[in-house]
Protein backbone atom coordinates (compact mmCIF):
# COMPACT_ATOMS: atom_id res chain seq x y z
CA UNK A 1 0.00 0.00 0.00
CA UNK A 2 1.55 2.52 -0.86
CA UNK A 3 0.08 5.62 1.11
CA UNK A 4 -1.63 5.27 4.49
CA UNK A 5 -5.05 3.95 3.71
CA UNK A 6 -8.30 4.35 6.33
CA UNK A 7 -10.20 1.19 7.49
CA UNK A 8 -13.55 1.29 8.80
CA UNK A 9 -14.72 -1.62 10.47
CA UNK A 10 -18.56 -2.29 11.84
CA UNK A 11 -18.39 -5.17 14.60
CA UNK A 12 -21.64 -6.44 16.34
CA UNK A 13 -19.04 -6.48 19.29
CA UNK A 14 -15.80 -5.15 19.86
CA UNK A 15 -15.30 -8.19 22.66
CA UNK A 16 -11.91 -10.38 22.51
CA UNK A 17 -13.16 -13.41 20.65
CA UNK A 18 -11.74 -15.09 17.06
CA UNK A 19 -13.31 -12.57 14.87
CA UNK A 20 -12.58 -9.47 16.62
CA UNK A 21 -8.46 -11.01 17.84
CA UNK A 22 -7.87 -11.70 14.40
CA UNK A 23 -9.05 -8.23 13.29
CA UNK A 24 -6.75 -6.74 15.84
CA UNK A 25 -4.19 -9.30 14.67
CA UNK A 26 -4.33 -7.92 11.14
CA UNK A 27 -4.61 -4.29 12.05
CA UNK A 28 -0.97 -4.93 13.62
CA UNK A 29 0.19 -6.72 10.87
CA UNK A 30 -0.34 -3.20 8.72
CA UNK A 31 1.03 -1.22 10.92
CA UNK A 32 1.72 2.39 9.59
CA UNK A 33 0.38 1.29 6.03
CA UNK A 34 -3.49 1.94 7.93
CA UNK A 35 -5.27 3.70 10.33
CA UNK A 36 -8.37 2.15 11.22
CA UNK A 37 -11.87 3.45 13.06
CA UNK A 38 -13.73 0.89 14.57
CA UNK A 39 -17.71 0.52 15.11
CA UNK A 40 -19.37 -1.61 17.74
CA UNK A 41 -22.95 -1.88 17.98
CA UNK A 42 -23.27 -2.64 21.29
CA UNK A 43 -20.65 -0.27 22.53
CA UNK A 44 -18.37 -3.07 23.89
CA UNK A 45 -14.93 -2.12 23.19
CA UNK A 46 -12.37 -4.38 25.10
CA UNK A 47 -10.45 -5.73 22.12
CA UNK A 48 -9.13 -1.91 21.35
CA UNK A 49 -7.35 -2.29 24.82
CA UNK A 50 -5.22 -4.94 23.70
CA UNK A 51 -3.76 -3.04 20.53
CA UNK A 52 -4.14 0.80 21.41
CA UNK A 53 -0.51 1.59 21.85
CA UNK A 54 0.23 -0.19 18.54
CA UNK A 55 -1.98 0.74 15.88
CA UNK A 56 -3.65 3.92 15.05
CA UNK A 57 -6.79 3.44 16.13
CA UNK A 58 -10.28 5.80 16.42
CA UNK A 59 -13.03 4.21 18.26
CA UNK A 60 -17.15 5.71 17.05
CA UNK A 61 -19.78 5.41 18.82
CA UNK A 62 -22.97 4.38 16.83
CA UNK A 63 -26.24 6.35 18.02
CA UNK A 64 -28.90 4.70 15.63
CA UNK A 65 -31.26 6.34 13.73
CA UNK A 66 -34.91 6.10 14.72
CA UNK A 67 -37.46 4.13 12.59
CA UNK A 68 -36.93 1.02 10.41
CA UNK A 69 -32.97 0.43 9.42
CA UNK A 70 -32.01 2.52 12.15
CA UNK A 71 -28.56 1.30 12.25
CA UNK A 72 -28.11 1.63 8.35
CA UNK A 73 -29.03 4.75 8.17
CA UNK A 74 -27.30 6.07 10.82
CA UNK A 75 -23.84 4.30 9.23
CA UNK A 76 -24.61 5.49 6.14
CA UNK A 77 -24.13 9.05 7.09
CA UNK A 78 -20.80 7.75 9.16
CA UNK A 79 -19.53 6.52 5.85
CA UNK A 80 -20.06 9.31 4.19
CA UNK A 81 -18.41 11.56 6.36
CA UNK A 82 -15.51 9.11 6.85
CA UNK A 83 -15.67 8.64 3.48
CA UNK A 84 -13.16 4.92 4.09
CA UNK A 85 -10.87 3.67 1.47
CA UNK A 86 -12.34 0.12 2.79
CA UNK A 87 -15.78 -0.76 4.77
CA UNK A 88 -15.19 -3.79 6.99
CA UNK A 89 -17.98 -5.36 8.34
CA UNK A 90 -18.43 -8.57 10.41
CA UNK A 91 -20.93 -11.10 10.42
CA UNK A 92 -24.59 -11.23 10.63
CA UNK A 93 -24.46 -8.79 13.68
CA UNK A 94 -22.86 -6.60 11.78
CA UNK A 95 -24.90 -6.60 8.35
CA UNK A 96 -26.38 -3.07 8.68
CA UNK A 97 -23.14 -1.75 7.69
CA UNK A 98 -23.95 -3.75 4.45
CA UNK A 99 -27.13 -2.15 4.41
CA UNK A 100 -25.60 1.18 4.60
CA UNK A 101 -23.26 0.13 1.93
CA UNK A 102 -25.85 -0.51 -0.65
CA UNK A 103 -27.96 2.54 -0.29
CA UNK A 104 -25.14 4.63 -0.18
CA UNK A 105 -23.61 2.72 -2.94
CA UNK A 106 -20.34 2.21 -1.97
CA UNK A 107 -18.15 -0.27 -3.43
CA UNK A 108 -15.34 -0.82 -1.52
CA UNK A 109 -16.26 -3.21 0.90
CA UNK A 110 -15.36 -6.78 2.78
CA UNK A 111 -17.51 -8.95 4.61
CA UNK A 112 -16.66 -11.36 6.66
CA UNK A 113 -18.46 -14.61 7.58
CA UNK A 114 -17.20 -16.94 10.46
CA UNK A 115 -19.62 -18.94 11.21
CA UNK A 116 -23.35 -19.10 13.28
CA UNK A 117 -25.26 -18.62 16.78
CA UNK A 118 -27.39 -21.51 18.20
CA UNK A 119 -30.23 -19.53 16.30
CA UNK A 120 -28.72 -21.05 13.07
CA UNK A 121 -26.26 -23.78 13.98
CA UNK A 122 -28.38 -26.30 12.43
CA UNK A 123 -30.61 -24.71 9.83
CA UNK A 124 -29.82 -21.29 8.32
CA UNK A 125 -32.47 -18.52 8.19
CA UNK A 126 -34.41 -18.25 4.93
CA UNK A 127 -34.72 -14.62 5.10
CA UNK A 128 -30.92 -13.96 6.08
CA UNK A 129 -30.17 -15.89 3.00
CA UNK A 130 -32.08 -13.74 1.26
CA UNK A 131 -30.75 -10.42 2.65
CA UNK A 132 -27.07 -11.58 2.28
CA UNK A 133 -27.41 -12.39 -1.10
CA UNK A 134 -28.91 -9.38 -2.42
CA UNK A 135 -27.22 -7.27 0.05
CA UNK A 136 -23.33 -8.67 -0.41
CA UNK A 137 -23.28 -9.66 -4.35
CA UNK A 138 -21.00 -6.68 -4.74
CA UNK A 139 -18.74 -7.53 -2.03
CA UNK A 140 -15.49 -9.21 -1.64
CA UNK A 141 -16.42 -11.86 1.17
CA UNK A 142 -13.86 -14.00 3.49
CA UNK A 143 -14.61 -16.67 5.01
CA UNK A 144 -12.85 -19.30 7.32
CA UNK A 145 -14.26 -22.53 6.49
CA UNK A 146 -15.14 -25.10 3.38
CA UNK A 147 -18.44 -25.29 4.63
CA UNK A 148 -18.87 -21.86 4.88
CA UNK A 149 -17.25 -21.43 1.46
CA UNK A 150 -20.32 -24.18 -0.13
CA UNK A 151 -22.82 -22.23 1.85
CA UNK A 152 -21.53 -18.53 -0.12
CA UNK A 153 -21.25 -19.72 -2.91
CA UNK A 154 -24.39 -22.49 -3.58
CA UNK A 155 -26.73 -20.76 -0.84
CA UNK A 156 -26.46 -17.36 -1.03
CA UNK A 157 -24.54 -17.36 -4.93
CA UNK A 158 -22.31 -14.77 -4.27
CA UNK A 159 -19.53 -14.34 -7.09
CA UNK A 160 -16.45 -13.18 -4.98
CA UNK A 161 -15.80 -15.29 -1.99
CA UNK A 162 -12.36 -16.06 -1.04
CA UNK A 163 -11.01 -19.37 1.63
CA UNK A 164 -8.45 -17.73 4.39
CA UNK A 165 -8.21 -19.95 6.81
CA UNK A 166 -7.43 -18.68 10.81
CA UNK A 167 -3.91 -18.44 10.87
CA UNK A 168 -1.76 -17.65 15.11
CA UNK A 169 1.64 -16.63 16.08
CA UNK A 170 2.57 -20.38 16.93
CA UNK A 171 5.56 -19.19 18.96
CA UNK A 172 3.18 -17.15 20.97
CA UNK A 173 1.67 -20.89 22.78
CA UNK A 174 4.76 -22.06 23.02
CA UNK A 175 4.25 -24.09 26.21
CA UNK A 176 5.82 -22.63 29.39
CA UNK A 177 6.65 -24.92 32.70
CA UNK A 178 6.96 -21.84 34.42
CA UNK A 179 3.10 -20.73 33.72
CA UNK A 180 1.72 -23.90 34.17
CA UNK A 181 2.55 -23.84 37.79
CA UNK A 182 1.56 -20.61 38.12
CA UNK A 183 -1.83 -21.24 36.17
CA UNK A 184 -2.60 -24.33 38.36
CA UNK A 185 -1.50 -22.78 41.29
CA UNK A 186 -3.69 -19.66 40.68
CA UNK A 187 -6.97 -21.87 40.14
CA UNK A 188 -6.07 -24.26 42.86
CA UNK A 189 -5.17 -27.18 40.63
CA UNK A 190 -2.92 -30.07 41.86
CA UNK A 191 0.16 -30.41 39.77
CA UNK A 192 -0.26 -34.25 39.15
CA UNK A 193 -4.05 -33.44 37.85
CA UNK A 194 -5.00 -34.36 34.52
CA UNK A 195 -6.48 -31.18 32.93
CA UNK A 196 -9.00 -31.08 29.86
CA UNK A 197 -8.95 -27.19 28.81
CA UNK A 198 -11.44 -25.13 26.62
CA UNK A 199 -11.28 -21.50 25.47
CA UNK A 200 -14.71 -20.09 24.73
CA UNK A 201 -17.77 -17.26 25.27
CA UNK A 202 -19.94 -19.16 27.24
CA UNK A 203 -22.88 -19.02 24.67
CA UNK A 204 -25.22 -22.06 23.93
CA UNK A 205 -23.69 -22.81 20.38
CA UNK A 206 -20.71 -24.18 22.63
CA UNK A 207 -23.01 -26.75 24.54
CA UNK A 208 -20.00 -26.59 27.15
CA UNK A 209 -23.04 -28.44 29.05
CA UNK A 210 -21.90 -31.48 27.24
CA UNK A 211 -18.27 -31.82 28.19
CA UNK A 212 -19.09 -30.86 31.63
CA UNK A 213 -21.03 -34.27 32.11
CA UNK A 214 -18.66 -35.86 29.33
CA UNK A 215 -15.78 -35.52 32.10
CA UNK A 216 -18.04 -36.42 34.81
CA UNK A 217 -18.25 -39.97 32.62
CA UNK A 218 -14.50 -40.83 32.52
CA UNK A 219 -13.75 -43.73 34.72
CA UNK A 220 -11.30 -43.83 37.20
CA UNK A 221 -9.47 -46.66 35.70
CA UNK A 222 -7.77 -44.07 33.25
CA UNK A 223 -6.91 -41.47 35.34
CA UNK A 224 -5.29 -43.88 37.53
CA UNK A 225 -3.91 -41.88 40.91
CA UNK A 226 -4.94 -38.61 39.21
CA UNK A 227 -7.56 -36.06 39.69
CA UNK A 228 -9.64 -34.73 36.53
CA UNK A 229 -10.12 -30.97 36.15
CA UNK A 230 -12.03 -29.23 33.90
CA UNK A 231 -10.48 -25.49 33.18
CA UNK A 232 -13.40 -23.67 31.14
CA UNK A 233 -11.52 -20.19 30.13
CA UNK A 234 -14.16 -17.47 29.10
CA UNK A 235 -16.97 -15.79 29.98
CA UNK A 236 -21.11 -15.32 28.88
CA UNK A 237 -24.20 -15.68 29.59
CA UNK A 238 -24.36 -19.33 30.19
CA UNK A 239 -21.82 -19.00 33.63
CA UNK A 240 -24.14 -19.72 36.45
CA UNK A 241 -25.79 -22.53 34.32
CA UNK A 242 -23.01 -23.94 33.87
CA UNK A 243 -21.69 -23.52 37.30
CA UNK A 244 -24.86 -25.39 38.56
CA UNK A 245 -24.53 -28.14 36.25
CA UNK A 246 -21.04 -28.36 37.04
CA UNK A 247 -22.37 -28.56 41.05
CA UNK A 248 -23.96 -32.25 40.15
CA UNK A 249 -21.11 -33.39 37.28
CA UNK A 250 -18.03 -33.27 39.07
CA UNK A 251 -15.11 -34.93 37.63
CA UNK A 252 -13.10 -38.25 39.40
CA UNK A 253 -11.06 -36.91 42.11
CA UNK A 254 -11.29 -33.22 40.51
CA UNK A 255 -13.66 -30.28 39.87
CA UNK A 256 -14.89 -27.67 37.33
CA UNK A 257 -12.84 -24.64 37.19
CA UNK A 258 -14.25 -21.44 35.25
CA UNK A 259 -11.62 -18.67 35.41
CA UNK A 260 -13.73 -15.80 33.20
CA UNK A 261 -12.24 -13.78 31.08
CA UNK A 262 -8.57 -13.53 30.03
CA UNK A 263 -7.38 -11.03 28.38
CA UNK A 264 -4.55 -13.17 27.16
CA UNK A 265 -5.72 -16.75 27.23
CA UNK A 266 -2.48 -17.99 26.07
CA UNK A 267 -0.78 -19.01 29.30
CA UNK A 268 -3.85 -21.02 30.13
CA UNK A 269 -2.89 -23.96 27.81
CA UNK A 270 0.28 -24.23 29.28
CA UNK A 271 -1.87 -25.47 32.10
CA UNK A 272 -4.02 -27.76 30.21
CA UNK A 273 -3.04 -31.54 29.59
CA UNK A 274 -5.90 -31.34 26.69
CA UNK A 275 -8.09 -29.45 24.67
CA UNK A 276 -11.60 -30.25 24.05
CA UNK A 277 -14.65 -28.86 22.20
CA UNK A 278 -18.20 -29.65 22.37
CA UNK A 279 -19.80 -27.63 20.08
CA UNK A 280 -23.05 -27.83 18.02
CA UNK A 281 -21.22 -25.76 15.37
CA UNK A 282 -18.14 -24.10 14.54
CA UNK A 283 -15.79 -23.23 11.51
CA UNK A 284 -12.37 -23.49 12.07
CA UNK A 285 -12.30 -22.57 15.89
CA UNK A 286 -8.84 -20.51 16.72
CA UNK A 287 -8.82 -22.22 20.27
CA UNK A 288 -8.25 -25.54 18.43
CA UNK A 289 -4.96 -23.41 16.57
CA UNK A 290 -3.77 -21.80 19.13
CA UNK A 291 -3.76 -25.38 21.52
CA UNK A 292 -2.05 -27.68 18.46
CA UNK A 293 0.80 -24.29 18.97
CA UNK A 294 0.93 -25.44 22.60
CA UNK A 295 1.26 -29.14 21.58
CA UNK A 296 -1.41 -30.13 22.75
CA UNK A 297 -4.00 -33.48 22.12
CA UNK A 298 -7.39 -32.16 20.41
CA UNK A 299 -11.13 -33.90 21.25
CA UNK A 300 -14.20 -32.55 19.59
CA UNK A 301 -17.28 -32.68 17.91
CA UNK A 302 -16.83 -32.96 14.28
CA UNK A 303 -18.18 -30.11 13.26
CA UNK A 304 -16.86 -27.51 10.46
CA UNK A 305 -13.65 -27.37 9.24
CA UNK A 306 -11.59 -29.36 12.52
CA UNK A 307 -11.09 -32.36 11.04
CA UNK A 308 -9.04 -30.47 8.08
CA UNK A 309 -7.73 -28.50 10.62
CA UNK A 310 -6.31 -31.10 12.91
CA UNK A 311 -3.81 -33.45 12.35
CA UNK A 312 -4.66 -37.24 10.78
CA UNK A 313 -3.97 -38.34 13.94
CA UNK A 314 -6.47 -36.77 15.75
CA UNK A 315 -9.38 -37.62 13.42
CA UNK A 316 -10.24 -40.71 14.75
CA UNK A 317 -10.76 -38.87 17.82
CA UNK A 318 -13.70 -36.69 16.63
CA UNK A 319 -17.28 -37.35 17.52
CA UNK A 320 -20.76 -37.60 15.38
CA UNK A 321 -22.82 -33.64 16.07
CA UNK A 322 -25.69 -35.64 14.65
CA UNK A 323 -25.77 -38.07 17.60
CA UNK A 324 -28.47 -37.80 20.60
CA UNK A 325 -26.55 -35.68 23.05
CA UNK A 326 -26.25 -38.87 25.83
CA UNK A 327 -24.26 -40.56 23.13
CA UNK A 328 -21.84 -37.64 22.34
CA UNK A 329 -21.28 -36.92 25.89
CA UNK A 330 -20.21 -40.62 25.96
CA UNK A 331 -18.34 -40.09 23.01
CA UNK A 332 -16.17 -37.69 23.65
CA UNK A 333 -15.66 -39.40 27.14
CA UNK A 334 -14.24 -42.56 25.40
CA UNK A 335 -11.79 -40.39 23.53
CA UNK A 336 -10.55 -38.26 26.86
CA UNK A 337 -10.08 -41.78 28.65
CA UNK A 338 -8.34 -42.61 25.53
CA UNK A 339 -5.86 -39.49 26.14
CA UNK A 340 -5.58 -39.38 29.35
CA UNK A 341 -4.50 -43.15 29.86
CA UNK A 342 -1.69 -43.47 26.98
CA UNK A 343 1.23 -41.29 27.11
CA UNK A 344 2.17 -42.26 24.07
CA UNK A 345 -0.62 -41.54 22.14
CA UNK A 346 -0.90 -38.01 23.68
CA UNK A 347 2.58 -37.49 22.88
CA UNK A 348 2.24 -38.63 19.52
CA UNK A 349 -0.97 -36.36 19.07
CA UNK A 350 0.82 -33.33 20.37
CA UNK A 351 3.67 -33.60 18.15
CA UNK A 352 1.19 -33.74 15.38
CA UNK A 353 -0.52 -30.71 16.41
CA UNK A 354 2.13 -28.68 16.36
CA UNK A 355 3.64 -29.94 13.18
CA UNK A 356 0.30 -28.78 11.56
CA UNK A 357 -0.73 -25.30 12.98
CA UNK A 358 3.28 -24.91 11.76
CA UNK A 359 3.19 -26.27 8.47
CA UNK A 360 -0.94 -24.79 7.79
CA UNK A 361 -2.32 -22.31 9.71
CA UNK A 362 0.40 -19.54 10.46
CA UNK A 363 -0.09 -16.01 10.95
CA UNK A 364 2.01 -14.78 8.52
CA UNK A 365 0.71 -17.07 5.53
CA UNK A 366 -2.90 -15.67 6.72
CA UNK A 367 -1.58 -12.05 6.68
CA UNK A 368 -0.48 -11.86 3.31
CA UNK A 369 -3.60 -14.03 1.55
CA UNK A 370 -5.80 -10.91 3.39
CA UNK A 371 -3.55 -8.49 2.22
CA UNK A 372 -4.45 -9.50 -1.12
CA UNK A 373 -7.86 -9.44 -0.71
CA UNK A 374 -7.83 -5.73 1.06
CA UNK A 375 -5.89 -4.61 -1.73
CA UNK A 376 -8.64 -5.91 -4.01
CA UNK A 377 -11.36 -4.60 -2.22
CA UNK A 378 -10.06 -1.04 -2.20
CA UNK A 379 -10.13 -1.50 -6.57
């Protein structure tokens, strides 16, 4: 880029989660080639914190307009005074920036799709397919996932979609004896406990419900002398559900631990023995990237893009979404006692992980395929 170029991006929420860290990820990757003003419709903000002192960054408030499309019309007038080289926006959440787009008709814009609530993790919306593909048929579109990529391009037949898959600093999860001890130590975790780890918003999609009673169902036999603990890192609306599930489900010899949010999550998997999903949907979640950079053994659901994403190894490991829940939850029990009681095969699966997320899914080879894509969005 050759002169410094102004991003505005239109988030549903500005909280840390995939979307929004690998926004701030890329804004830091551009460094003085961008400034960039960022819109959250709900006023949440706490991403900005972590990149403020590097990037040049402008947070707007959004006050919508009153009447039907009040959002769209109230970004509208924000783009035209802005007047962006690029439009951003961010999901469904975000599609009023789309909106405001269209009417305004500007042409320079990105979309990006990663993936659905509970609302839509098993059949999508007929009238969101609708709006999304008469609204974004102009658009340059990213999106995460092959399923996601079918979906753009069969569902809502829109011509410019482009594949980037998630991409981390894999040096960054490097895994550190030093922070384990201090992570167990903080949560009150013995230091010969097993520990399955999971780094989510607490938000139904996640049914975090199942691994909670998933880990109350692995026997004793493979954990041996050891206590089980569960370490759920995140936070959402689902806590004190959770929490009271997790009152009945306790794990052999061990316990639930929820530590909220983390700013930086990525001293928690040096703590974790583990990392396990239990999803009803995904993409290509960046908690199973970041945890293959910490060597560590993946478990999940089989849902989106993680069995491309995780190494052959690990395959066998994943369970059926389409099963009754009693039979996942015993699924993905069988393949934690698997885990926990062969040393080996967790080494083996560890290795493989990292040998992946380093050969696949870096930062840098993400960086430059969006680079491309800005670039093409800005004409």
């Amino acid at each position: 880029m050759s002169q410094q170029k102004h991003f505005l991006h239109v988030f549903s929420t500005f909280t840390p989660a995939g979307p929004e860290l690998r926004a701030a990820g890329l804004m830091v990757g551009l460094g003085d080639d961008c400034r960039h003003t960022v819109i959250s419709c709900d006023g949440r903000t706490e991403t900005a914190d972590l990149i403020r002192d590097k990037v040049d960054l402008t947070l707007l408030p959004l006050t919508p307009k009153s009447g039907p499309l009040g959002h769209a019309r109230a970004l509208r007038e924000i783009l035209a005074e802005q007047k962006p080289d690029l439009l951003l926006s961010y999901n469904w959440g975000a599609m009023d920036a789309a909106f405001a787009a269209r009417m305004a008709g500007f042409k320079h814009h990105l979309h990006h799709e990663d993936g659905f609530n509970a609302d839509e993790a098993e059949t999508l919306k007929g009238r969101r397919n609708w709006a999304r593909r008469l609204t974004l048929k102009g658009s340059e579109i990213v999106v995460p996932s092959r399923r996601l990529l079918k979906i753009a391009g069969e569902t809502w037949h829109l011509p410019k979609v482009t594949l980037i898959p998630n991409g981390v600093h894999v040096n960054r999860f490097t895994p550190d004896k030093d922070q384990r001890a201090s992570i167990r130590s903080q949560y009150g975790i013995p230091e010969n406990a097993f520990v399955i780890g999971t780094v989510a918003h607490l938000r139904p999609v996640k049914r975090l419900d199942r691994m909670i009673r998933a880990c109350s169902l692995v026997p004793s036999e493979a954990l041996g002398d050891r206590p089980l603990y569960l370490l759920l890192v995140g936070d959402g609306d689902e806590k004190p559900r959770l929490e009271a599930l997790a009152e009945s489900h306790s794990p052999h010899g061990g316990k639930v631990v929820f530590t909220g949010h983390l700013s930086d999550p990525a001293p928690a998997y040096s703590a974790m023995d583990a990392l396990a999903l239990s999803s009803a949907s995904e993409q290509q979640p960046v908690s199973v990237l970041e945890a293959m950079a910490a060597s560590l053994p993946i478990l999940s659901t089989d849902v989106g893009d993680v069995r491309y994403t995780v190494s052959e190894e690990a395959v066998s490991l994943l369970v059926d979404p389409s099963l009754p829940d009693g039979q996942i939850e015993q699924g993905l029990a069988t393949s934690l006692a698997k885990v926990i009681s062969d040393d080996n095969l967790r080494e083996t699966l560890g290795d493989s992980s990292l040998r992946q997320v380093t050969e696949k899914y870096s930062f840098e080879a993400m960086f430059n395929a969006y680079r491309q894509v800005f670039e093409r969005a800005m004409g």
